[in-house]
C-alpha atoms as a PDB file:
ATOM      1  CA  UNK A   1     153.881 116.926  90.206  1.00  0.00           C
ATOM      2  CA  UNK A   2     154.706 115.879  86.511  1.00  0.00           C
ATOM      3  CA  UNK A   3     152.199 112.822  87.122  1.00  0.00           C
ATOM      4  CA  UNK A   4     149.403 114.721  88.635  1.00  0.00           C
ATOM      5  CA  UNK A   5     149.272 116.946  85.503  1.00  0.00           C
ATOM      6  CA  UNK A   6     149.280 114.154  83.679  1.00  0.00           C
ATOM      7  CA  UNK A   7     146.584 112.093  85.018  1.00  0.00           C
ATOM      8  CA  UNK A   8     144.324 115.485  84.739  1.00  0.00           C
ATOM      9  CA  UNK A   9     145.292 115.951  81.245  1.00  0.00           C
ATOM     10  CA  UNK A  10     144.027 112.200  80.424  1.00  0.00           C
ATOM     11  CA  UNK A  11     141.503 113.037  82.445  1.00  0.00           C
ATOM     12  CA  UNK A  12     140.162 116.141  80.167  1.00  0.00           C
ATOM     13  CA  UNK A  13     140.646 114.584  77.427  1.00  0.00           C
ATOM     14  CA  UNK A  14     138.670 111.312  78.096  1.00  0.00           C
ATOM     15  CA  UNK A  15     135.766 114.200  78.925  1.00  0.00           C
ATOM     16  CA  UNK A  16     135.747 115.420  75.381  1.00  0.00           C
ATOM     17  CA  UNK A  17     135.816 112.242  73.980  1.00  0.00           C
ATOM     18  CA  UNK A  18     133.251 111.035  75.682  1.00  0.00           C
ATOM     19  CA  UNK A  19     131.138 114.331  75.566  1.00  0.00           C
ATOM     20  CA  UNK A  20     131.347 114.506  71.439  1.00  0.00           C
ATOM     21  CA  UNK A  21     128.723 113.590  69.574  1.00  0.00           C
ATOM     22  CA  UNK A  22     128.365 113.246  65.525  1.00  0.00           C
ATOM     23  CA  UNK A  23     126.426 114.992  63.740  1.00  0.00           C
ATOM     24  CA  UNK A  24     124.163 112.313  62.343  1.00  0.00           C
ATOM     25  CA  UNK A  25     123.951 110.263  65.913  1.00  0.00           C
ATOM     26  CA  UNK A  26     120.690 109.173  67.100  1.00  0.00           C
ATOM     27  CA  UNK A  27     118.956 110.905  70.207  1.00  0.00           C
ATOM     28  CA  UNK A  28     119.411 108.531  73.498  1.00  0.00           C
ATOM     29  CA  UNK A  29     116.422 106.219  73.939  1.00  0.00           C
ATOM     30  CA  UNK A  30     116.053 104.980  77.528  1.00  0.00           C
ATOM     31  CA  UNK A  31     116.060 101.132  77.598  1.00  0.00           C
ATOM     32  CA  UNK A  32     112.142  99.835  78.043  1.00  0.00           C
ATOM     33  CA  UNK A  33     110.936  98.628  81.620  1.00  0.00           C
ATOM     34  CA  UNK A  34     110.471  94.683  81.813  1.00  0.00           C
ATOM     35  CA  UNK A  35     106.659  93.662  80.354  1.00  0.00           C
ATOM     36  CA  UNK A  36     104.322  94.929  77.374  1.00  0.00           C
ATOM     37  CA  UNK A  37     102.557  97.402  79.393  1.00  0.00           C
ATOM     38  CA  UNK A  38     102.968 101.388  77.962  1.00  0.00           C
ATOM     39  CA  UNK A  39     104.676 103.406  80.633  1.00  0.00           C
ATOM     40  CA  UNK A  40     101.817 105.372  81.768  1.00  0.00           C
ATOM     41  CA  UNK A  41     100.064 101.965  82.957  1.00  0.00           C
ATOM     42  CA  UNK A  42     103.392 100.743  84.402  1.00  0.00           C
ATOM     43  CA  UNK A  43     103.600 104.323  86.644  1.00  0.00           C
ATOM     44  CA  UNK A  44      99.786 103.590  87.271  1.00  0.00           C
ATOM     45  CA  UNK A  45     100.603 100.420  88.845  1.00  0.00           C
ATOM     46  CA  UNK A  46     103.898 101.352  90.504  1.00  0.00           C
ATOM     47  CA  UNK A  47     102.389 104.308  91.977  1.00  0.00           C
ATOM     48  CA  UNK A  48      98.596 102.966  93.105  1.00  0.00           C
ATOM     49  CA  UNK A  49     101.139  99.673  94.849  1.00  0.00           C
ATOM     50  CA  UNK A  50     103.569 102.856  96.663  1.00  0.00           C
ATOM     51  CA  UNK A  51      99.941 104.222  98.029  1.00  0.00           C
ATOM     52  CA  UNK A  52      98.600 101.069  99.632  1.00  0.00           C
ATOM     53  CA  UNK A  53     102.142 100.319 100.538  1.00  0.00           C
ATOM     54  CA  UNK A  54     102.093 103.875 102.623  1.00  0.00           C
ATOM     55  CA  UNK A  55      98.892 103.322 104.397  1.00  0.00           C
ATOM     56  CA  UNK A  56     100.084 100.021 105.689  1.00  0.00           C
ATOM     57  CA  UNK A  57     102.969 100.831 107.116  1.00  0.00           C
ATOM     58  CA  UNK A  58     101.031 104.000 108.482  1.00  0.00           C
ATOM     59  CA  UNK A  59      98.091 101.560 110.342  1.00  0.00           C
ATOM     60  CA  UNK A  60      99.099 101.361 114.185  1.00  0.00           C
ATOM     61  CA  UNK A  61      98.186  97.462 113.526  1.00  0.00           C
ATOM     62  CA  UNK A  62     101.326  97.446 111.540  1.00  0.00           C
ATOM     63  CA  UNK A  63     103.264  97.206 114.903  1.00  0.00           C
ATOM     64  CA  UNK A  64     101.351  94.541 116.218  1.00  0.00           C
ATOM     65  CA  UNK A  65     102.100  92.211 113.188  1.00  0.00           C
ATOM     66  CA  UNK A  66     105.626  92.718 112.909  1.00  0.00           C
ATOM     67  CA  UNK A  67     106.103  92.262 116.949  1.00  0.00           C
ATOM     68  CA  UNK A  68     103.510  89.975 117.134  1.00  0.00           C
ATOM     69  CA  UNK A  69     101.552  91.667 119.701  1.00  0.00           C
ATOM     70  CA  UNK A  70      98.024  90.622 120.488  1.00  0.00           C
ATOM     71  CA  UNK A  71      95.609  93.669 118.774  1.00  0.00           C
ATOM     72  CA  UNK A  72      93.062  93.140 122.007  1.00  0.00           C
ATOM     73  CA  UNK A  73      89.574  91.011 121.742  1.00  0.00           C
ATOM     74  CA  UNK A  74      87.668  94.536 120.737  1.00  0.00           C
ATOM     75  CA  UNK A  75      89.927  94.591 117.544  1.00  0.00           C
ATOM     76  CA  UNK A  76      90.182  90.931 116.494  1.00  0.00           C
ATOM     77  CA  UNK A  77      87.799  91.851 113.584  1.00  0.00           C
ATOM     78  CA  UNK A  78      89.833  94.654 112.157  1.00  0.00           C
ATOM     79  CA  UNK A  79      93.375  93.667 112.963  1.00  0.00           C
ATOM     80  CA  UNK A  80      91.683  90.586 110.379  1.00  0.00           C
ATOM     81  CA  UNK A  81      91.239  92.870 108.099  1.00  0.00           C
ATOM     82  CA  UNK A  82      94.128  94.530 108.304  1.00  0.00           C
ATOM     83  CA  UNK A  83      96.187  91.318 107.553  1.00  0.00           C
ATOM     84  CA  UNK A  84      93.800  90.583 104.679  1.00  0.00           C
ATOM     85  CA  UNK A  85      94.305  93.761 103.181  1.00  0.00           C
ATOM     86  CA  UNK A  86      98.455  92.935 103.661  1.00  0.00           C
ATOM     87  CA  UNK A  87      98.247  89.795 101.438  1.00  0.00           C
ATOM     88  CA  UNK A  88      96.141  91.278  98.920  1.00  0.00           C
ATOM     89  CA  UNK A  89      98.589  93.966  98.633  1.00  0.00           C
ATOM     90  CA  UNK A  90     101.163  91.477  98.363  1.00  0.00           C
ATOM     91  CA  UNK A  91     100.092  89.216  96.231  1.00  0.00           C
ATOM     92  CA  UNK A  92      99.437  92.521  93.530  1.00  0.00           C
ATOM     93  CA  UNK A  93     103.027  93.606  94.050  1.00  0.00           C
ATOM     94  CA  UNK A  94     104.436  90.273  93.042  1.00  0.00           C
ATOM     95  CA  UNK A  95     102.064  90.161  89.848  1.00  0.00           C
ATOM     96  CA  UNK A  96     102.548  94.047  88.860  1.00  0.00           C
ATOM     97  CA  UNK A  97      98.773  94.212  88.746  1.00  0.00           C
ATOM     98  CA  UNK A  98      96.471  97.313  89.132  1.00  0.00           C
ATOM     99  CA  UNK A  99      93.694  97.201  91.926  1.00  0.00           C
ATOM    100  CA  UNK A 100      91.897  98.823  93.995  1.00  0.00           C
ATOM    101  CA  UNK A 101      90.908  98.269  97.789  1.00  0.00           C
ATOM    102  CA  UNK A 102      87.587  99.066  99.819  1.00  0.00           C
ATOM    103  CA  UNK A 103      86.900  97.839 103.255  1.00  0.00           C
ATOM    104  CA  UNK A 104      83.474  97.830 105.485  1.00  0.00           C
ATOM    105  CA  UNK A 105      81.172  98.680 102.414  1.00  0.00           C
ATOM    106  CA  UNK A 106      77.378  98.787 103.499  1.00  0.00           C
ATOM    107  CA  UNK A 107      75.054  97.652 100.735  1.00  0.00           C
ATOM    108  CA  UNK A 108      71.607  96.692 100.133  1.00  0.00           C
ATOM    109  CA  UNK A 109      70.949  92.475 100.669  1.00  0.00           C
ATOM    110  CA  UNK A 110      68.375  90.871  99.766  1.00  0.00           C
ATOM    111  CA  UNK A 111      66.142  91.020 102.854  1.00  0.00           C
ATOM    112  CA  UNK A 112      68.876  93.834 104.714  1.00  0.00           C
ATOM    113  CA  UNK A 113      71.393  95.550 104.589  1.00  0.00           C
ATOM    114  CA  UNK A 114      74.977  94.078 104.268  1.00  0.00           C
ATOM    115  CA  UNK A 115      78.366  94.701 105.330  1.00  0.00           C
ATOM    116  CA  UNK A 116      81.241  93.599 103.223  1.00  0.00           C
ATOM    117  CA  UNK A 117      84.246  93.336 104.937  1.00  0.00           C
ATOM    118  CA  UNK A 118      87.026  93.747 102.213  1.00  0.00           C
ATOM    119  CA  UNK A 119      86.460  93.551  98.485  1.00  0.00           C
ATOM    120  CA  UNK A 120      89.479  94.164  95.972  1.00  0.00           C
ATOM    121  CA  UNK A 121      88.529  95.477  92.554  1.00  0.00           C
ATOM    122  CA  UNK A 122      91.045  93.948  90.109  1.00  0.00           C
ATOM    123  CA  UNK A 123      91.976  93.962  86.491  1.00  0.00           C
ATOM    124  CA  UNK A 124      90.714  89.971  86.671  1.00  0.00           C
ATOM    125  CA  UNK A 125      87.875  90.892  88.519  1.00  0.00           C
ATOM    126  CA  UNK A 126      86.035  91.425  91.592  1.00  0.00           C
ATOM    127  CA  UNK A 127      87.428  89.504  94.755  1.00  0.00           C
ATOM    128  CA  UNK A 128      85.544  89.923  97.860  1.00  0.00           C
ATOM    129  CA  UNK A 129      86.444  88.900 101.010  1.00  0.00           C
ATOM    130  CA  UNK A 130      84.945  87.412 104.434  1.00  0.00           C
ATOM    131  CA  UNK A 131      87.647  87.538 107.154  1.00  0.00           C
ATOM    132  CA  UNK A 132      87.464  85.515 110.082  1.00  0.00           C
ATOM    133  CA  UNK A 133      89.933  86.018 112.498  1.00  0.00           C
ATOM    134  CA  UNK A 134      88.769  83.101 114.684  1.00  0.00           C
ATOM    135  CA  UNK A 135      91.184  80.480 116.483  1.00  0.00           C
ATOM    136  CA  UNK A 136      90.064  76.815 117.362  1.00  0.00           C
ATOM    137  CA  UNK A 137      88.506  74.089 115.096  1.00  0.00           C
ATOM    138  CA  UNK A 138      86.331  74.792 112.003  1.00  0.00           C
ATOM    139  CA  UNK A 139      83.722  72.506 110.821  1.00  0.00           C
ATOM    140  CA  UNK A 140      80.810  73.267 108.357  1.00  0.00           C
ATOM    141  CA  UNK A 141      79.585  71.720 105.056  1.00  0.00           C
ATOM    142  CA  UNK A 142      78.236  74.048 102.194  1.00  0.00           C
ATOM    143  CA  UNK A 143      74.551  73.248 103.116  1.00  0.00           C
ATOM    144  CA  UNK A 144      74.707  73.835 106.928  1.00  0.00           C
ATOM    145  CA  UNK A 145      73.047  77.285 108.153  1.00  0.00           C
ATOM    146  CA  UNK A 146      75.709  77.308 110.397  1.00  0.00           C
ATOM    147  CA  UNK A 147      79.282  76.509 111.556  1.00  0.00           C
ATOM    148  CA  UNK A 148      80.858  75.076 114.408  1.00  0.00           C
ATOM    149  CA  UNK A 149      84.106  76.733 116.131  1.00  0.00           C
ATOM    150  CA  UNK A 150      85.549  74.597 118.780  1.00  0.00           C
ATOM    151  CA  UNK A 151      87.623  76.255 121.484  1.00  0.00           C
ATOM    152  CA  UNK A 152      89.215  74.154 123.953  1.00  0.00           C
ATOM    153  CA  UNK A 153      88.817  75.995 127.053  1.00  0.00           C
ATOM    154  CA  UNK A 154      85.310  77.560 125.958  1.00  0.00           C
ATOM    155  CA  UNK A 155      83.390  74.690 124.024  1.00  0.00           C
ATOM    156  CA  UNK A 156      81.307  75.297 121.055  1.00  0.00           C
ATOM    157  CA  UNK A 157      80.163  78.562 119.248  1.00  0.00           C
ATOM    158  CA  UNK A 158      78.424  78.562 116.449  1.00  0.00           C
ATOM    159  CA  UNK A 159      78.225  81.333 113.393  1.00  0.00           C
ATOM    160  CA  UNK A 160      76.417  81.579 110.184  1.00  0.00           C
ATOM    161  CA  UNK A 161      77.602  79.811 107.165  1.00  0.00           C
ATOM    162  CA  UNK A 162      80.576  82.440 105.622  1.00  0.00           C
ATOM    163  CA  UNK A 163      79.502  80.891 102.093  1.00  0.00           C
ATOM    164  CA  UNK A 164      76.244  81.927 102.493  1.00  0.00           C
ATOM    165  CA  UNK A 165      77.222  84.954 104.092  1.00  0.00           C
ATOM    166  CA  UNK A 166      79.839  86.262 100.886  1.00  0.00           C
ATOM    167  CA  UNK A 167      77.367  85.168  98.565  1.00  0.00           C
ATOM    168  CA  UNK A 168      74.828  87.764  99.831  1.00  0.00           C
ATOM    169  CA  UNK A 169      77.650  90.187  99.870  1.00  0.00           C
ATOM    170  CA  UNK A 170      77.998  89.469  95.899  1.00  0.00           C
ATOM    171  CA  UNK A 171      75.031  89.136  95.352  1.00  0.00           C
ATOM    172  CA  UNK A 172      74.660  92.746  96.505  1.00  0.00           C
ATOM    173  CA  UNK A 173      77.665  94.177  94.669  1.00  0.00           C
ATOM    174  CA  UNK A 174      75.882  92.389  91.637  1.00  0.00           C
ATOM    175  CA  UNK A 175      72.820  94.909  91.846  1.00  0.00           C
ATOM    176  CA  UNK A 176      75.548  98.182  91.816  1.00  0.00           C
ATOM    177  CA  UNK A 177      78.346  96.584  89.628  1.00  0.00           C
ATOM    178  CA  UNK A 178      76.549  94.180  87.068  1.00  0.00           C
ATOM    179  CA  UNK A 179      75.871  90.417  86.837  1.00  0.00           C
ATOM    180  CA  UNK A 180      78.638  90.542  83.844  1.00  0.00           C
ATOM    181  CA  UNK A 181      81.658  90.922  85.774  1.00  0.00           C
ATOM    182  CA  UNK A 182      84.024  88.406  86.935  1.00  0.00           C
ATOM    183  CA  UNK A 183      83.013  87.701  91.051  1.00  0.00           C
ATOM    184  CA  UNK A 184      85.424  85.301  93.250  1.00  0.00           C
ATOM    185  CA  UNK A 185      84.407  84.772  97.031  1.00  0.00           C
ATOM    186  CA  UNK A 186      87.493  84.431  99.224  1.00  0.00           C
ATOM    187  CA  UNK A 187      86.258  83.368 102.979  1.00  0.00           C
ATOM    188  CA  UNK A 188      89.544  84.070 105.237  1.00  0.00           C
ATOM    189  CA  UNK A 189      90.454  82.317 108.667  1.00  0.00           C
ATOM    190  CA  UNK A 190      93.407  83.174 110.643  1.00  0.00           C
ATOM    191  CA  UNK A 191      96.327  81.182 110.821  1.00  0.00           C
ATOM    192  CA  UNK A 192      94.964  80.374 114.358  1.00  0.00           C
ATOM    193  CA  UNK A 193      92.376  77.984 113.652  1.00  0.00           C
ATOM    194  CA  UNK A 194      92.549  74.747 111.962  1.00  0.00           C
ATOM    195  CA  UNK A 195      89.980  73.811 109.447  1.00  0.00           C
ATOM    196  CA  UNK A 196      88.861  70.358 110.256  1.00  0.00           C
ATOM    197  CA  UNK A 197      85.591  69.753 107.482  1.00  0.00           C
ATOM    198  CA  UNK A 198      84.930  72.849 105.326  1.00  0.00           C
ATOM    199  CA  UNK A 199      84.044  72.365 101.861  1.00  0.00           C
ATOM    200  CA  UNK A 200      86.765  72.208  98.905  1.00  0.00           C
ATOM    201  CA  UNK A 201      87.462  75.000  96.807  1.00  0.00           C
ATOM    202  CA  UNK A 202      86.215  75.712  93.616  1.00  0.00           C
ATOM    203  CA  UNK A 203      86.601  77.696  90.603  1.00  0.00           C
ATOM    204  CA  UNK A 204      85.481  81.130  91.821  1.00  0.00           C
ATOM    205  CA  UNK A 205      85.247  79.904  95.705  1.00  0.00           C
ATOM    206  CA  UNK A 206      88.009  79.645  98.443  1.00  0.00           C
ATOM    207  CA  UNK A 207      87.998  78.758 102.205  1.00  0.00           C
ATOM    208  CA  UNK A 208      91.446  79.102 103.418  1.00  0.00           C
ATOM    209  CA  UNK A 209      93.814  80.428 105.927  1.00  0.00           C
ATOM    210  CA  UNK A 210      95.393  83.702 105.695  1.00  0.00           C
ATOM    211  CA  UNK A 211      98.621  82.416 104.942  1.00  0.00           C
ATOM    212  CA  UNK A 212      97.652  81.114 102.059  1.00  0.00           C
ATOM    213  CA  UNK A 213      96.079  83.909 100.284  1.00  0.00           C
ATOM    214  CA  UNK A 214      99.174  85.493  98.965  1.00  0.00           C
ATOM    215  CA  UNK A 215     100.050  82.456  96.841  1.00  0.00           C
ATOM    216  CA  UNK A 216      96.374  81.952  95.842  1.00  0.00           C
ATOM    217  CA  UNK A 217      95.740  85.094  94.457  1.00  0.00           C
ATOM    218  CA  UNK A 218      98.705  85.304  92.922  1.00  0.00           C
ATOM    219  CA  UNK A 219      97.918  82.020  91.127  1.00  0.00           C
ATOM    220  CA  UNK A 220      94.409  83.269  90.246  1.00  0.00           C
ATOM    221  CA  UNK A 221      95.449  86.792  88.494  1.00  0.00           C
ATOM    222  CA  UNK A 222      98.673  84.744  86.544  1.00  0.00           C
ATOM    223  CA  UNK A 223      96.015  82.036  85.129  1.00  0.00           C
ATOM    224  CA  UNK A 224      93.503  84.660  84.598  1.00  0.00           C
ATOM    225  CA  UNK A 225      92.535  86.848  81.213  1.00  0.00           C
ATOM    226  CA  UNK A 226      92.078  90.462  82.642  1.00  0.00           C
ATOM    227  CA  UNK A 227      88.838  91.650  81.674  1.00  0.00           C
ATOM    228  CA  UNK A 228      88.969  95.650  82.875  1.00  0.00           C
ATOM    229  CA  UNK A 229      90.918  98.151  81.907  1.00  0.00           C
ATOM    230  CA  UNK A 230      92.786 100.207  84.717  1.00  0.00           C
ATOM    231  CA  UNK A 231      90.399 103.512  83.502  1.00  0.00           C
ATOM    232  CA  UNK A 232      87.816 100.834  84.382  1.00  0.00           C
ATOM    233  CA  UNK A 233      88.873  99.303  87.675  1.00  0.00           C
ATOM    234  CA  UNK A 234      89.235 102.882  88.645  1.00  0.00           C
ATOM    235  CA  UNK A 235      85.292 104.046  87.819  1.00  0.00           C
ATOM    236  CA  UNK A 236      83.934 100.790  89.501  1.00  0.00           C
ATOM    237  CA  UNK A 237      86.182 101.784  92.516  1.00  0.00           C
ATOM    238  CA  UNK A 238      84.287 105.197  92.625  1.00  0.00           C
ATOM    239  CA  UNK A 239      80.956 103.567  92.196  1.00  0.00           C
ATOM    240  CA  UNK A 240      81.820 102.108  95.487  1.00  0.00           C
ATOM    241  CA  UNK A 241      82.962 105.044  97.553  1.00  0.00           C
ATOM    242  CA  UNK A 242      79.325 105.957  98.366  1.00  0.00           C
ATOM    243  CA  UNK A 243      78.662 102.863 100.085  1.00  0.00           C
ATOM    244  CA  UNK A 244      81.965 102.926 102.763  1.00  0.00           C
ATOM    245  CA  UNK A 245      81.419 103.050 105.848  1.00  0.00           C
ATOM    246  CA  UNK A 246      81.392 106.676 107.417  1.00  0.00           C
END
């Protein structure tokens, strides 16, 4: 009994002294976050990253990725998209970036109307994005009208040049966002398909497969001077709203 009243009296004791304060001490400061960003730009990010974060895990094709469940022919496209939008997302989380994401955006082409399939609005720019969630062999040069997908048990298809094809899409964006901004055309194959003769990347250009986009964007936004403000990423993002898909 003698010891337990002990041990509380230390107890109280250690309490006080650790309660007391002097008169002239300075106020707690909390330590700073890692990075030079202010905190309201660090919440910015941390909370725009927990929203795209939500509405991934919320997509029903979130299930068919982690059990790696065929999405059904009629969904190829989206369940594309959907994995496109995952690596962006990724690849923004591991660089503590601020961004913004729109998906099936209808705009004025040159000739007709356009449909973008993803484009991410960045602090480094404005990446848009052709996905083609295609298996078999991929050939096509930069001057060909059109490629060549080679299937094994159905032959040949052929589909219009996706270099062409993003380059109307920013071309497009161009006429609502301004020639001024950064533009980067990312066309996107599925891990399915092998790319046998497609042309090399280049500075603002990239034909790859979806595995690889993580690491490439990631390199692109570390090597690259941002350019807009989050206050701006967000207005362009609204400038875009009116042309998603209904």
């Amino acid at each position: 009994m003698g010891f337990i009243i002990f041990a509380v009296l230390v107890l109280v004791v250690a309490v006080l002294v650790m309660s007391h304060k002097d008169a002239g001490a300075p106020a707690y400061v909390p330590p700073k976050l890692e990075g030079n960003r202010p905190f309201p730009e660090q919440n910015k990010i941390k909370d725009n990253l927990q929203e795209y974060e939500s509405l991934i895990l919320q997509s029903p094709f979130n299930m068919n990725d982690w059990l790696n469940v065929h999405p059904g022919e009629d969904n190829l496209g989206p369940y594309g998209e959907f994995l496109t939008i995952k690596q962006i997302v990724k690849a923004c989380k591991e660089t503590q970036s601020f961004f913004k994401i729109l998906k099936n955006l209808y705009l004025d082409g040159a000739n007709a109307p356009t449909e973008i399939d993803v484009v991410m609005i960045h602090e480094t720019g404005i990446y848009v994005f052709e996905s083609k969630n295609y298996s078999g062999a991929i050939y096509g040069s930069a001057e060909q009208k059109e490629w060549t997908q080679v299937l094994e048990s159905r032959g040949k298809r052929h589909f219009y040049n996706p270099i062409w094809q993003n380059r109307g899409h920013i071309s497009a964006l161009k006429r609502v966002l301004g020639q001024e901004l950064n533009y980067y055309s990312y066309v996107v194959f599925s891990e399915r398909c092998s790319l046998r003769d497609v042309p090399a990347d280049s500075e603002t250009s990239f034909i790859l497969r979806r595995h690889r986009l993580q690491g490439n964007l990631v390199e692109m936004m570390n090597a690259t001077k941002p350019t807009l403000s989050i206050a701006q990423v967000e207005a362009l993002y609204q400038k875009l709203q009116q042309f998603k898909k209904r």
